[in-house]
N, C-alpha and C. Protein backbone atom coordinates (compact mmCIF):
# COMPACT_ATOMS: atom_id res chain seq x y z
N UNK A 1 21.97 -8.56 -4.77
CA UNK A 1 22.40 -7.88 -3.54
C UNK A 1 21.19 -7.53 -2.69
N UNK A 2 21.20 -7.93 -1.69
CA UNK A 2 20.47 -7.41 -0.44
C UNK A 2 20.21 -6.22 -0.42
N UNK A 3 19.50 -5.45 -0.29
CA UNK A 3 19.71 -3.89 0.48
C UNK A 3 19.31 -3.97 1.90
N UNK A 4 19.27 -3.61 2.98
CA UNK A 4 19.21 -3.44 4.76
C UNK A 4 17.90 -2.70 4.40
N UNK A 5 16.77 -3.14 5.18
CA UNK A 5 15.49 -2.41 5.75
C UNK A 5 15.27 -2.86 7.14
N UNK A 6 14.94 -1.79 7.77
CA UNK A 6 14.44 -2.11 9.40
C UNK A 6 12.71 -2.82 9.24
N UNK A 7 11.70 -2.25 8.55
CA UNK A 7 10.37 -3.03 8.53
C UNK A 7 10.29 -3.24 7.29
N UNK A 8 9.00 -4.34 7.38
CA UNK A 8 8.49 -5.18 6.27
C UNK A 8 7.39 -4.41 6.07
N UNK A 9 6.60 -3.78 5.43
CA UNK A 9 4.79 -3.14 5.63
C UNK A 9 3.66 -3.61 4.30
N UNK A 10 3.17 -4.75 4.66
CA UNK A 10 2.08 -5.51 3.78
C UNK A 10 0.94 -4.13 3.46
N UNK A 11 1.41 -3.66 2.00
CA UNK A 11 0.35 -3.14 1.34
C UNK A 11 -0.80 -4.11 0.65
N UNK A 12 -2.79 -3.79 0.68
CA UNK A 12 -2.84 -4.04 -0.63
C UNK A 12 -3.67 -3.10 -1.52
N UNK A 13 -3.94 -3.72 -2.47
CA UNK A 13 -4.97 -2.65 -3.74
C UNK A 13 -5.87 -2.65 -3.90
N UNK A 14 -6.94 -2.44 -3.44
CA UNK A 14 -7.96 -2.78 -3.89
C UNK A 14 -9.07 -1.59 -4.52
N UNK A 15 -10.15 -2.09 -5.15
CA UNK A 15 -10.97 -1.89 -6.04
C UNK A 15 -11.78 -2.26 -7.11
N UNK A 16 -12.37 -1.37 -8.17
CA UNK A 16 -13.46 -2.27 -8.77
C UNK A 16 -12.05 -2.30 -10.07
N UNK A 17 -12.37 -3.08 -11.03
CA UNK A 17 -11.93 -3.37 -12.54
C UNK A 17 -11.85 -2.39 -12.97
N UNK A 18 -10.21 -1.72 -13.53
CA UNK A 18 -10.26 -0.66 -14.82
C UNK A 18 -9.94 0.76 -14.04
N UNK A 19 -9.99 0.88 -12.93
CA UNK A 19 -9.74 1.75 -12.26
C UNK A 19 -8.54 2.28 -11.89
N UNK A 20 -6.97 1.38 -12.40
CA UNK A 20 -5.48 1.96 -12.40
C UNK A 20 -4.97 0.99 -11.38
N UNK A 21 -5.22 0.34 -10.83
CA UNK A 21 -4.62 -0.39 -9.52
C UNK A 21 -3.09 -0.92 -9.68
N UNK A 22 -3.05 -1.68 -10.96
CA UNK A 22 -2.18 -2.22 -11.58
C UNK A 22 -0.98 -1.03 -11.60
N UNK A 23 -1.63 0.37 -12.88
CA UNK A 23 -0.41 1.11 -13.05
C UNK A 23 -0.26 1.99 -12.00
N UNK A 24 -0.74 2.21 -10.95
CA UNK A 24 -0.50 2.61 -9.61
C UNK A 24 0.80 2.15 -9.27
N UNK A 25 0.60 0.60 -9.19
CA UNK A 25 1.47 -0.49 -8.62
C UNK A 25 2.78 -0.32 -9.38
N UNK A 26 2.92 -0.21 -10.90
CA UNK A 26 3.90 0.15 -11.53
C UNK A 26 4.61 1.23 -11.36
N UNK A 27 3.90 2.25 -11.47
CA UNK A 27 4.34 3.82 -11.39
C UNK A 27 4.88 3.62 -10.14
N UNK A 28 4.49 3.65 -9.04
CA UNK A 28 5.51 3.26 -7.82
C UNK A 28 6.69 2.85 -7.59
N UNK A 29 6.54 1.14 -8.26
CA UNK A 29 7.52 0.40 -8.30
C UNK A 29 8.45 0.79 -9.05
N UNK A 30 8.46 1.13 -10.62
CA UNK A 30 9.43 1.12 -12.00
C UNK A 30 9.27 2.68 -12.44
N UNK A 31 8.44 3.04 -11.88
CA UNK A 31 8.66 4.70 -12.28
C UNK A 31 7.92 4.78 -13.99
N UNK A 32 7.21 4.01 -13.87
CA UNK A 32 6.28 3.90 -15.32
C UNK A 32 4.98 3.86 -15.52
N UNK A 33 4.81 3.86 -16.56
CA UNK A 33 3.20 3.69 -16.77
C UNK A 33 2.88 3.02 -18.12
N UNK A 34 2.30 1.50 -17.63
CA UNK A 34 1.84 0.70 -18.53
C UNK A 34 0.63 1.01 -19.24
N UNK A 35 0.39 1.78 -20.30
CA UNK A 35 -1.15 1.67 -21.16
C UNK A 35 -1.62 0.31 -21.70
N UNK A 36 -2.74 0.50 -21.41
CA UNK A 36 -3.63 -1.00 -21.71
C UNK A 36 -2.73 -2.23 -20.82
N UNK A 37 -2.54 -1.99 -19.74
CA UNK A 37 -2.20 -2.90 -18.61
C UNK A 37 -3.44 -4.12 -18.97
N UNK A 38 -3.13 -5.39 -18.97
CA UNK A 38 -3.95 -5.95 -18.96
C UNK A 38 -4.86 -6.63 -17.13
N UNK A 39 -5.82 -6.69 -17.59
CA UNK A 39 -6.61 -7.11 -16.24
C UNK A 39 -5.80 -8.15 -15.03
N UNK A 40 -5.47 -7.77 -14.07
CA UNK A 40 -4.99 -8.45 -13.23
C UNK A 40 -5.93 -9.98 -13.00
N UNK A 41 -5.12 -10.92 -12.90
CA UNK A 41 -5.62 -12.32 -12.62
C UNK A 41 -5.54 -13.08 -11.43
N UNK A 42 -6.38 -12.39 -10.73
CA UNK A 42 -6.22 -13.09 -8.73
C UNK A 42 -5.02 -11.85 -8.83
N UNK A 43 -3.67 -11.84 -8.11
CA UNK A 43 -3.44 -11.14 -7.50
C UNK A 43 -1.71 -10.82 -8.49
N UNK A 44 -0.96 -9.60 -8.32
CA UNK A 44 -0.17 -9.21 -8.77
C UNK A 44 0.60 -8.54 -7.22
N UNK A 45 2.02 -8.43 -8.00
CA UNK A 45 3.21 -8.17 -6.44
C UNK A 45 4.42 -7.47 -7.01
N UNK A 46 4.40 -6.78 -5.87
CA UNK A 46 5.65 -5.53 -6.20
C UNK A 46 6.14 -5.38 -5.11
N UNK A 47 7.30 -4.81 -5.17
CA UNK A 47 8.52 -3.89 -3.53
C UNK A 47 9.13 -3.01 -3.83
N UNK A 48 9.06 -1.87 -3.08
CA UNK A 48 10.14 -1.03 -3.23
C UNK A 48 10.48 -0.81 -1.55
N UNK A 49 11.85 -0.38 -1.23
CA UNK A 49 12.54 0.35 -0.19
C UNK A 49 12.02 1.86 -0.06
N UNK A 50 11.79 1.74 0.96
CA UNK A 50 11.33 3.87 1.07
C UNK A 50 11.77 4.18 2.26
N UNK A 51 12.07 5.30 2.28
CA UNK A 51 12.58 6.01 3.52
C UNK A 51 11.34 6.88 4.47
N UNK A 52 11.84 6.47 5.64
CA UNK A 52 10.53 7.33 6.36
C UNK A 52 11.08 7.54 7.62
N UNK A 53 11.67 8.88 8.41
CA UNK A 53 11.82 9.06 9.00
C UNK A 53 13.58 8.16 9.43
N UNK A 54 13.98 8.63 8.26
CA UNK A 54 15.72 8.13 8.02
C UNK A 54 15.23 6.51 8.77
N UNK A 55 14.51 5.64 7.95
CA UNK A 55 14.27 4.21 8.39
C UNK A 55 14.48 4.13 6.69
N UNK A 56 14.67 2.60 6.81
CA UNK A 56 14.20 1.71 5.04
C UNK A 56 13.66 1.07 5.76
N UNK A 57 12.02 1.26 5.29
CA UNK A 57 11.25 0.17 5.01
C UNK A 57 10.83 -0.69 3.76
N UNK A 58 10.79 -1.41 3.83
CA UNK A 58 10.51 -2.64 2.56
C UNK A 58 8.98 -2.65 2.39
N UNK A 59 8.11 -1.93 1.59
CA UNK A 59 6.76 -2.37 0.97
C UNK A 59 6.66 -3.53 0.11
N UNK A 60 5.85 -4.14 1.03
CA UNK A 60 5.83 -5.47 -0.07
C UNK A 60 4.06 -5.08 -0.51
N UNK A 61 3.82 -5.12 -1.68
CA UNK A 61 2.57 -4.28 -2.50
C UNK A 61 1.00 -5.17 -3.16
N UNK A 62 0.41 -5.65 -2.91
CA UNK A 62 -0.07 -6.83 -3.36
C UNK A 62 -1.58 -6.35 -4.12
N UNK A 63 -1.22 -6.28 -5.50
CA UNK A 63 -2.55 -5.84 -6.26
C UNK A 63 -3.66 -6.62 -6.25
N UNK A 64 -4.77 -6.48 -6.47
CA UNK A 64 -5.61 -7.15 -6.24
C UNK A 64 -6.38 -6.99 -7.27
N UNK A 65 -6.94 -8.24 -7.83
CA UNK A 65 -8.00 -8.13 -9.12
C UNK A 65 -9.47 -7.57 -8.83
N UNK A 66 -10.39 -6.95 -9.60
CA UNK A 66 -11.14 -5.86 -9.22
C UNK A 66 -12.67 -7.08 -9.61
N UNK A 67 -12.24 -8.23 -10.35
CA UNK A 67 -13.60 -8.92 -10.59
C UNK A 67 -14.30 -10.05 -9.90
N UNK A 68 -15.33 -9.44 -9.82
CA UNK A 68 -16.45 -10.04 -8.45
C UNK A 68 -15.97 -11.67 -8.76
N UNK A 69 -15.63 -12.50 -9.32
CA UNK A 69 -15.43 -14.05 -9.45
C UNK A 69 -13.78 -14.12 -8.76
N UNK A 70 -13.25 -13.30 -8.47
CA UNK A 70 -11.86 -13.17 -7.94
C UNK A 70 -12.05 -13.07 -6.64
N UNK A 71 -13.01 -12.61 -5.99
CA UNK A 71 -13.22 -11.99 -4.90
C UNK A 71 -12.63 -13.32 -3.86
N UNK A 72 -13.63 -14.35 -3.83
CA UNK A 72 -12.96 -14.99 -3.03
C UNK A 72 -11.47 -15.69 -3.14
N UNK A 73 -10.55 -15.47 -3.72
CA UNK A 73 -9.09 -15.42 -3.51
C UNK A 73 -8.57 -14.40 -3.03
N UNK A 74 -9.01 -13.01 -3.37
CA UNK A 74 -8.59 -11.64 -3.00
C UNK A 74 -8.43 -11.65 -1.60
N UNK A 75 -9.77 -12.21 -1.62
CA UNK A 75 -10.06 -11.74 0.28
C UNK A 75 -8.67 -12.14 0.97
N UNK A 76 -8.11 -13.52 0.62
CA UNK A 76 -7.48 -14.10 1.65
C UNK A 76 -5.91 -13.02 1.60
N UNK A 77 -5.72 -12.43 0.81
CA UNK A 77 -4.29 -10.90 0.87
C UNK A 77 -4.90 -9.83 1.70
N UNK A 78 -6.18 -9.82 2.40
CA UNK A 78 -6.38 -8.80 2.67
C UNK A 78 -5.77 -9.11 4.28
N UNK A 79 -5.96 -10.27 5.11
CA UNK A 79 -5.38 -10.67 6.39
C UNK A 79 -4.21 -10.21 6.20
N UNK A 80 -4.32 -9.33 7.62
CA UNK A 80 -2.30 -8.65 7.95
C UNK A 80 -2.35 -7.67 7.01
N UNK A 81 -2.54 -7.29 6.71
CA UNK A 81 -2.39 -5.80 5.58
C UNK A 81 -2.14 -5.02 6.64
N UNK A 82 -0.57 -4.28 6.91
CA UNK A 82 -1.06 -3.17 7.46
C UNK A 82 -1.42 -1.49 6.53
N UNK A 83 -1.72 -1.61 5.37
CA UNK A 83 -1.94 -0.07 4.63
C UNK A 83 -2.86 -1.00 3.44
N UNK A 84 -3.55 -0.30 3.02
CA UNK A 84 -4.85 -0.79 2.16
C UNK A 84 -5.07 0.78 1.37
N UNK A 85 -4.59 0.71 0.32
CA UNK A 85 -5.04 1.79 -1.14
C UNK A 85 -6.11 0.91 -2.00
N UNK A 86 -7.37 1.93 -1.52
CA UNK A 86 -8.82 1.59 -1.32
C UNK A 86 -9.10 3.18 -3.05
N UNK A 87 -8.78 2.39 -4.34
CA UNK A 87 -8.84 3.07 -5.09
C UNK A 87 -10.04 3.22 -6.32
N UNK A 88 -10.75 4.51 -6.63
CA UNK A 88 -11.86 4.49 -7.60
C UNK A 88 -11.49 5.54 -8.87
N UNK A 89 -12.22 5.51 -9.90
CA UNK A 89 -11.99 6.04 -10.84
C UNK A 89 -12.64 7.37 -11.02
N UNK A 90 -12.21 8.54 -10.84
CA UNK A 90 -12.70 9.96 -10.74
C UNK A 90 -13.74 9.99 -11.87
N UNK A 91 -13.16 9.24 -13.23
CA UNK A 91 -14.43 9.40 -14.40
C UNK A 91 -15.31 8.62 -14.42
N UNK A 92 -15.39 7.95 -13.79
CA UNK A 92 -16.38 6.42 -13.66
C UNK A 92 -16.96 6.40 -12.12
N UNK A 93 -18.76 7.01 -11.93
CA UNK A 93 -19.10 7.04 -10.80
C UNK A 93 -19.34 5.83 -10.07
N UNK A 94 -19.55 4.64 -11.41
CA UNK A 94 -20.28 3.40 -10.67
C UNK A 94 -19.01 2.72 -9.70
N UNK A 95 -17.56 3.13 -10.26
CA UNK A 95 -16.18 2.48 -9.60
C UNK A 95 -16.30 3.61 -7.88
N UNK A 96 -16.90 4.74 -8.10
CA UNK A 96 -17.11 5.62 -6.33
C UNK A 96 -18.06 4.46 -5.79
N UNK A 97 -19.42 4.35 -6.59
CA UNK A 97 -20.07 3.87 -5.80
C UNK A 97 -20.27 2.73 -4.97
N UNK A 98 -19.24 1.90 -5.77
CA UNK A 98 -18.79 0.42 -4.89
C UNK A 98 -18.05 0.83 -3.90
N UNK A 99 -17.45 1.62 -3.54
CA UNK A 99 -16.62 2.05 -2.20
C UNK A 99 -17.08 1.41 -1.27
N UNK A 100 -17.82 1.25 -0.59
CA UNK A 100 -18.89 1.23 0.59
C UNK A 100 -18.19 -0.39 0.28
N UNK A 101 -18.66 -1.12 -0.29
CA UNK A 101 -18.65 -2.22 -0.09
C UNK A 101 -17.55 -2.97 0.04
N UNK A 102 -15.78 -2.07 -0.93
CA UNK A 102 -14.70 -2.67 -0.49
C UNK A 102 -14.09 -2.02 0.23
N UNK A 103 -14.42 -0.92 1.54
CA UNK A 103 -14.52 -0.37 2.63
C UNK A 103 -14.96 -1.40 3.42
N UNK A 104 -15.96 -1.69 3.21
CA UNK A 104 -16.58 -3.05 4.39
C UNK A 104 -15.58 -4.51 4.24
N UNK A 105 -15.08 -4.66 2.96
CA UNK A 105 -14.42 -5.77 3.41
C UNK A 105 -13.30 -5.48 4.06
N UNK A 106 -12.55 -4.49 3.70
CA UNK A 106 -11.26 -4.13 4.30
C UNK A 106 -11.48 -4.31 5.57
N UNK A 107 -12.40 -3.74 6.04
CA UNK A 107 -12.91 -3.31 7.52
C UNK A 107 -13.10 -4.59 8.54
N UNK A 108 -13.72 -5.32 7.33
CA UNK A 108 -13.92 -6.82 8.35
C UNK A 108 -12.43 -7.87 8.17
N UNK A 109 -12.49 -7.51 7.13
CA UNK A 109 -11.12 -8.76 6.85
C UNK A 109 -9.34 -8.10 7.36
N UNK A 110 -9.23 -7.00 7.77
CA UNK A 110 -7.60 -6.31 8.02
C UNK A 110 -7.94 -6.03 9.57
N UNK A 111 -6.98 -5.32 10.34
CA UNK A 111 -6.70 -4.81 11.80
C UNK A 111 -7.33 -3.58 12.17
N UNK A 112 -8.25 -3.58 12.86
CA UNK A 112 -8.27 -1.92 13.58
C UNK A 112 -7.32 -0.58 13.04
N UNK A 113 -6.02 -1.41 13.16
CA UNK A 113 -5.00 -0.52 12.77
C UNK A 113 -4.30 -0.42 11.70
N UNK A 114 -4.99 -1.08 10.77
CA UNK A 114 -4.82 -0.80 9.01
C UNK A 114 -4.61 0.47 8.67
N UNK A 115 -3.92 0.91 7.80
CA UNK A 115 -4.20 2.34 7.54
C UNK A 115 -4.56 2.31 6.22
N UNK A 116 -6.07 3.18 6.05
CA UNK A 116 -6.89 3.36 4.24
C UNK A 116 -6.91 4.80 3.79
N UNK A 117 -6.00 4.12 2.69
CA UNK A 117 -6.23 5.69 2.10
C UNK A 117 -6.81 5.54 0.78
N UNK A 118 -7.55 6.64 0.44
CA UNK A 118 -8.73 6.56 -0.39
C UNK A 118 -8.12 7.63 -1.94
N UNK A 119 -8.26 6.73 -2.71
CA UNK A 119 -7.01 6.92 -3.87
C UNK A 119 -8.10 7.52 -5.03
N UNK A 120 -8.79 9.00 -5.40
CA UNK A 120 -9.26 9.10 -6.91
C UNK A 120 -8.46 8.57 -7.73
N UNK A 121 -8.15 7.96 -8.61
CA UNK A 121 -7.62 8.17 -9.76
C UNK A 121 -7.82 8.58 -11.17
N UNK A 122 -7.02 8.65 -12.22
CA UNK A 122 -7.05 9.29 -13.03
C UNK A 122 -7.45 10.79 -13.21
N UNK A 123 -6.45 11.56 -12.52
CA UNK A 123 -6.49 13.16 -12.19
C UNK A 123 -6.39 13.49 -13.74
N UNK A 124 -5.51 12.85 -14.53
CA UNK A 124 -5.34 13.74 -15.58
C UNK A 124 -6.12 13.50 -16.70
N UNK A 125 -7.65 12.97 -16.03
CA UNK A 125 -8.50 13.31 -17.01
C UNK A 125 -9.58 13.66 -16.76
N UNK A 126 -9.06 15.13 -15.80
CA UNK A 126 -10.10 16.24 -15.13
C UNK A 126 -11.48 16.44 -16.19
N UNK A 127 -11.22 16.72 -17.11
CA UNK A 127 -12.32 16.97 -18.32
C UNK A 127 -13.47 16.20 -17.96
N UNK A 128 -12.67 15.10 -17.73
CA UNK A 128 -14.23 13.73 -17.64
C UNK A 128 -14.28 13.37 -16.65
N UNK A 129 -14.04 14.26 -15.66
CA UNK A 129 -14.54 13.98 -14.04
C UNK A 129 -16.08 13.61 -13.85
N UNK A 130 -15.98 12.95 -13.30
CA UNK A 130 -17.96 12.34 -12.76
C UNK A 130 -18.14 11.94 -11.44
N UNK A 131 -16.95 12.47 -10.38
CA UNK A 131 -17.06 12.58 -9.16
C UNK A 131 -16.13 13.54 -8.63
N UNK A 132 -16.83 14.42 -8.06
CA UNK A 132 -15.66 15.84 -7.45
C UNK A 132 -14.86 15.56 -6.30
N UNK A 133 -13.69 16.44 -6.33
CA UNK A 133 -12.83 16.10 -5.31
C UNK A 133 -13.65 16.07 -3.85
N UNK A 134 -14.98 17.08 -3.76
CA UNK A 134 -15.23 17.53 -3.02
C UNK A 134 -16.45 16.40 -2.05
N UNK A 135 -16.61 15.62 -2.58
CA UNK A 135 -17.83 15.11 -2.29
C UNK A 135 -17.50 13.40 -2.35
N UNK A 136 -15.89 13.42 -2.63
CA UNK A 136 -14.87 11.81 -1.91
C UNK A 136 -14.00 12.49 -1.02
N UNK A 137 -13.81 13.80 -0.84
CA UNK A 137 -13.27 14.63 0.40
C UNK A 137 -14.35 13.95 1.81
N UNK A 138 -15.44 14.41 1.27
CA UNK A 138 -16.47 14.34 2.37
C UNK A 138 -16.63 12.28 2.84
N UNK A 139 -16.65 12.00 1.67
CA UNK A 139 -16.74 10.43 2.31
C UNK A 139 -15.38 9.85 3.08
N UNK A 140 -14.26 10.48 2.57
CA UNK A 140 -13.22 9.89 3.17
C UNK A 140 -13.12 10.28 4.82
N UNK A 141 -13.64 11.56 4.94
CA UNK A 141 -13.49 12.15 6.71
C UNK A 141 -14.98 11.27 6.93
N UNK A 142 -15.98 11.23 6.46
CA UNK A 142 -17.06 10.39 7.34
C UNK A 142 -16.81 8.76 7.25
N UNK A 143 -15.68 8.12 6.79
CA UNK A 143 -15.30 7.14 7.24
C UNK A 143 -13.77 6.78 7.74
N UNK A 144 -13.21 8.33 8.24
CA UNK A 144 -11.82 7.88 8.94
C UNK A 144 -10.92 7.67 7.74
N UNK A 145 -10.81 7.70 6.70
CA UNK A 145 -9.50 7.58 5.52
C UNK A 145 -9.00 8.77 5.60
N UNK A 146 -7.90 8.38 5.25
CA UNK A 146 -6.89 9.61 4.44
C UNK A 146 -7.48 9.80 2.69
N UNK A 147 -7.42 10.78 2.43
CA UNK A 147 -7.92 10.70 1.02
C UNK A 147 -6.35 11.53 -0.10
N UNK A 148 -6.49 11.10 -1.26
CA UNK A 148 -5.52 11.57 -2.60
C UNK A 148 -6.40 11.44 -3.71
N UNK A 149 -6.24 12.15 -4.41
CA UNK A 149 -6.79 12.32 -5.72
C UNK A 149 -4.91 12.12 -6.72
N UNK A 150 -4.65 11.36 -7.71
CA UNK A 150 -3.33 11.23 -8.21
C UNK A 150 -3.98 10.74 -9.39
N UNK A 151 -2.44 10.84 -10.43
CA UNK A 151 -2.72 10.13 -12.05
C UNK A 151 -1.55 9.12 -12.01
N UNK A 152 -2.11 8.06 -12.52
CA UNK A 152 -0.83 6.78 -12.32
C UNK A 152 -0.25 7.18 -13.90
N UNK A 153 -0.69 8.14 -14.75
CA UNK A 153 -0.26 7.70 -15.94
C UNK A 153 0.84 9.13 -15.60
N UNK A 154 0.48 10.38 -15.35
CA UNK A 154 1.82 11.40 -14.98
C UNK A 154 2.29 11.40 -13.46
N UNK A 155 2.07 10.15 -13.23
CA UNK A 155 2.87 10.02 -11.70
C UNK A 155 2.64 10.69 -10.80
N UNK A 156 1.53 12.26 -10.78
CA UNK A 156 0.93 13.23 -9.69
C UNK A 156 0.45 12.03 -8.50
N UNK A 157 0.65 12.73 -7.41
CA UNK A 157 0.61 11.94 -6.08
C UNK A 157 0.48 10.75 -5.98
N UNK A 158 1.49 9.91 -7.20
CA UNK A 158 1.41 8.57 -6.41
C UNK A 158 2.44 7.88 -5.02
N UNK A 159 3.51 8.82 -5.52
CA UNK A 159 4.46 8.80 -4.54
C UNK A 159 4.04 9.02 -2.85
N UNK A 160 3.55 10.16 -3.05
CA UNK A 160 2.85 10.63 -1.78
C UNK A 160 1.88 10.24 -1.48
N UNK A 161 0.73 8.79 -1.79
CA UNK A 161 -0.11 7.88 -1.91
C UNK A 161 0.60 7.02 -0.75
N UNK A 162 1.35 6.70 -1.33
CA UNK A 162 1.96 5.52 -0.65
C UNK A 162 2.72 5.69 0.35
N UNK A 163 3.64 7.09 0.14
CA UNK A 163 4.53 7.17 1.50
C UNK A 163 3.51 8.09 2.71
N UNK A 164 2.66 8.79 1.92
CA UNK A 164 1.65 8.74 3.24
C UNK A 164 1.31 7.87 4.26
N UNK A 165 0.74 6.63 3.60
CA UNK A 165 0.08 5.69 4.45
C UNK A 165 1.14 5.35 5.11
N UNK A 166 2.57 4.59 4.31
CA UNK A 166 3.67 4.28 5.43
C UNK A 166 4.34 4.83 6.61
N UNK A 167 4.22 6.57 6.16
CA UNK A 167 4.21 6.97 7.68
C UNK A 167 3.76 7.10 8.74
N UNK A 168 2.19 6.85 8.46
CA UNK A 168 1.47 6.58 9.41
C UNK A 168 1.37 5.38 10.02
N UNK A 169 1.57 4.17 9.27
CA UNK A 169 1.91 2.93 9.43
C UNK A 169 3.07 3.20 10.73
N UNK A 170 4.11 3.09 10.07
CA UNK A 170 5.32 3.65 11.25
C UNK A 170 4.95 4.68 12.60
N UNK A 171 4.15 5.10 12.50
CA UNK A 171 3.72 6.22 13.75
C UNK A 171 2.88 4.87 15.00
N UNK A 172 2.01 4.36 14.13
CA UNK A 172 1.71 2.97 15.01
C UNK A 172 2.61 2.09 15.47
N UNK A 173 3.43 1.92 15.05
CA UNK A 173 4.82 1.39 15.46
C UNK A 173 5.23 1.96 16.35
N UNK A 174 5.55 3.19 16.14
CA UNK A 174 6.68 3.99 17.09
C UNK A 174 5.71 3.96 18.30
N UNK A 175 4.35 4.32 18.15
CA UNK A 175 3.62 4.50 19.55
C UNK A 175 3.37 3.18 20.12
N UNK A 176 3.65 2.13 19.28
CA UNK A 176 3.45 0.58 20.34
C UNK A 176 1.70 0.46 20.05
N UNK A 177 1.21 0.65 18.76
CA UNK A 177 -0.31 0.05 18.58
C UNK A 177 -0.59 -0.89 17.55
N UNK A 178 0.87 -1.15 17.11
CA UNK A 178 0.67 -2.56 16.27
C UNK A 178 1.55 -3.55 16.99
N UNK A 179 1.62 -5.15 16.60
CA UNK A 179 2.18 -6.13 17.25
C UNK A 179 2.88 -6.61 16.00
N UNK A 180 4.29 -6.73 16.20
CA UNK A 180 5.27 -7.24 15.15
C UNK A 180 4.96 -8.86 15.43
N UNK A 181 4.24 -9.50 14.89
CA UNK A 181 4.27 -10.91 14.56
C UNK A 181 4.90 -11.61 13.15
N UNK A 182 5.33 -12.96 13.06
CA UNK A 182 5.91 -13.79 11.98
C UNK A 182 4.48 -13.68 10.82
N UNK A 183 5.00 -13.11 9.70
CA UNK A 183 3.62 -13.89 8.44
C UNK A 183 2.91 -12.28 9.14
N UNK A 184 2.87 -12.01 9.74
CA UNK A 184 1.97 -10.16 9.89
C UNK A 184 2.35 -9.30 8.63
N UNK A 185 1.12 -8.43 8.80
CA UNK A 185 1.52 -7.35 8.18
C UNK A 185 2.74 -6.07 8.27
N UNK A 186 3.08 -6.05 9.65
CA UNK A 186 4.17 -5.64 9.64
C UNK A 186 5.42 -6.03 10.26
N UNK A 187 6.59 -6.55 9.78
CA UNK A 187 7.52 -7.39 10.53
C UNK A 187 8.73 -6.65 10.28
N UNK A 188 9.93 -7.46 11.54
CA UNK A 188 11.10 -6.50 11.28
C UNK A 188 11.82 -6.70 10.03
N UNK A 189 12.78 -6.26 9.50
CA UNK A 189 12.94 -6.63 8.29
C UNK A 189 14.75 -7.24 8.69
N UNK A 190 15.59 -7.23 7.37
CA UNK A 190 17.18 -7.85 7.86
C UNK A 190 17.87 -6.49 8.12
N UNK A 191 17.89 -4.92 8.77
CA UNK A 191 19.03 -4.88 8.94
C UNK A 191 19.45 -4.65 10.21
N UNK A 192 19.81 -6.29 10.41
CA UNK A 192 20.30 -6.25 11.92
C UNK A 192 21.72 -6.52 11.86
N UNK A 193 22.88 -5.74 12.50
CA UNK A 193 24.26 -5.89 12.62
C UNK A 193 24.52 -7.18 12.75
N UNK A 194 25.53 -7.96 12.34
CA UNK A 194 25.90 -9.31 12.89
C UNK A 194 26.45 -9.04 14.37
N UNK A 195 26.90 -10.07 14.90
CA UNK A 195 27.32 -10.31 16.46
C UNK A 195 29.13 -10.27 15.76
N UNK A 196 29.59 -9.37 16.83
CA UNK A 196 31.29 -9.27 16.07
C UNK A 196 31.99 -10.35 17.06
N UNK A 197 32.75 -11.18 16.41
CA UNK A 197 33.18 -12.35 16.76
C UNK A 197 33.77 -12.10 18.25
N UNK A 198 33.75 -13.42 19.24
CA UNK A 198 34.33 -12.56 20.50
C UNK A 198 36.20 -12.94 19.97
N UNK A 199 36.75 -11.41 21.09
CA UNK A 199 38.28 -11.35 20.81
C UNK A 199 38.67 -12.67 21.28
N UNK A 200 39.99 -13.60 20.49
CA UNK A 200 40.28 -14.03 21.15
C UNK A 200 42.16 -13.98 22.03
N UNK A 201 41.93 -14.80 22.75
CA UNK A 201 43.16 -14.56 23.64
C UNK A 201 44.07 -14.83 22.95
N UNK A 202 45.36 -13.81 22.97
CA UNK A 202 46.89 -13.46 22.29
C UNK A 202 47.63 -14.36 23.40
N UNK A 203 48.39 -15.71 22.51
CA UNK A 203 49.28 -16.03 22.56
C UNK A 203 50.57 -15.32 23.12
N UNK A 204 50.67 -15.43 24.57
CA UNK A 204 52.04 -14.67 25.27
C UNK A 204 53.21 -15.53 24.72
N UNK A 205 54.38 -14.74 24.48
CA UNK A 205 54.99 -15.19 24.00
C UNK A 205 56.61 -14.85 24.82
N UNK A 206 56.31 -14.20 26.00
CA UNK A 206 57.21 -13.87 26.68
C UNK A 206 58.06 -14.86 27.38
């Protein structure tokens, strides 16, 4: 069965290896969380329907593998993206410190009007934090992201990860600063009324 959505909105994932991208993608989609997810291979795909502003939009979700020999296949999901979850690992500084660099591809390879939001993960293993909220707070406002700190494994803000960016996504819409093109990142989706047949003329019978 079909379900009716008014837009299409090309998410993707990106980041370094090991960092949750995958069970992000799950927890979203299936409301789960895969342990020992194995390493994504070139690219992985998901959808869900979400509501935003009494609309269904259709996320179509496109994970992305985190290892430098993948890179050049990755790149080519990043064209038309309109929302990019640009995600690092709160316990693992060397996964912050690549930021910069899959910031720059996003930047060169997606639209002006991409929307990045900048994803800590693994909240729920505050103990072994090795980058503070406070100091990917600060990088996300000195490069224009939205920022979340969430756990893909107890589901804390992944929801609101994602329907963040889509409403902002939709706000570019509504204001007329994105262009609905075929194969784009954001397109209309099927629920358009059919055309109701024209009446036809009753047989007088007088």
């Amino acid at each position: 069965m079909s379900f009716p959505y008014e837009y299409i909105f090309k998410y993707i994932i990106i980041g370094d290896m090991g960092v949750g991208k995958s069970c992000l993608l799950h927890q979203f989609t299936e409301n789960k969380f895969v342990p020992d997810n194995p390493h994504t291979i070139g690219v992985e795909f998901g959808t869900r329907i979400v509501d935003v502003n009494n609309k269904k939009i259709k996320l179509q979700i496109w994970d992305t593998a985190g290892q430098e020999r993948f890179r050049a296949v990755t790149r080519s999901y990043y064209r038309g993206a309109a929302g990019a979850l640009l995600v690092y690992d709160i316990t693992r500084r060397i996964t912050y410190n690549h930021l910069t660099n899959w910031l720059t591809d996003a930047r060169n390879l997606t639209n002006p009007n991409t929307v990045i939001m900048l994803i800590g993960n693994k909240k729920d293993l505050d103990g072994q934090r090795d980058v503070t909220y406070e100091e990917a707070s600060t990088f996300a406002k000195q490069n224009g992201l939205i920022f979340v700190e969430s756990s893909a494994k107890t589901g804390e803000n992944v929801e609101e990860a994602f329907l963040k960016t889509a409403r902002l996504i939709f706000q570019s819409v509504q204001e007329g600063n994105v262009d609905l093109i075929p194969d784009g990142g954001i397109t209309k989706g099927n629920n358009v009324l059919p055309t109701p047949p024209a009446e036809q003329p009753k047989n007088c019978q007088c």
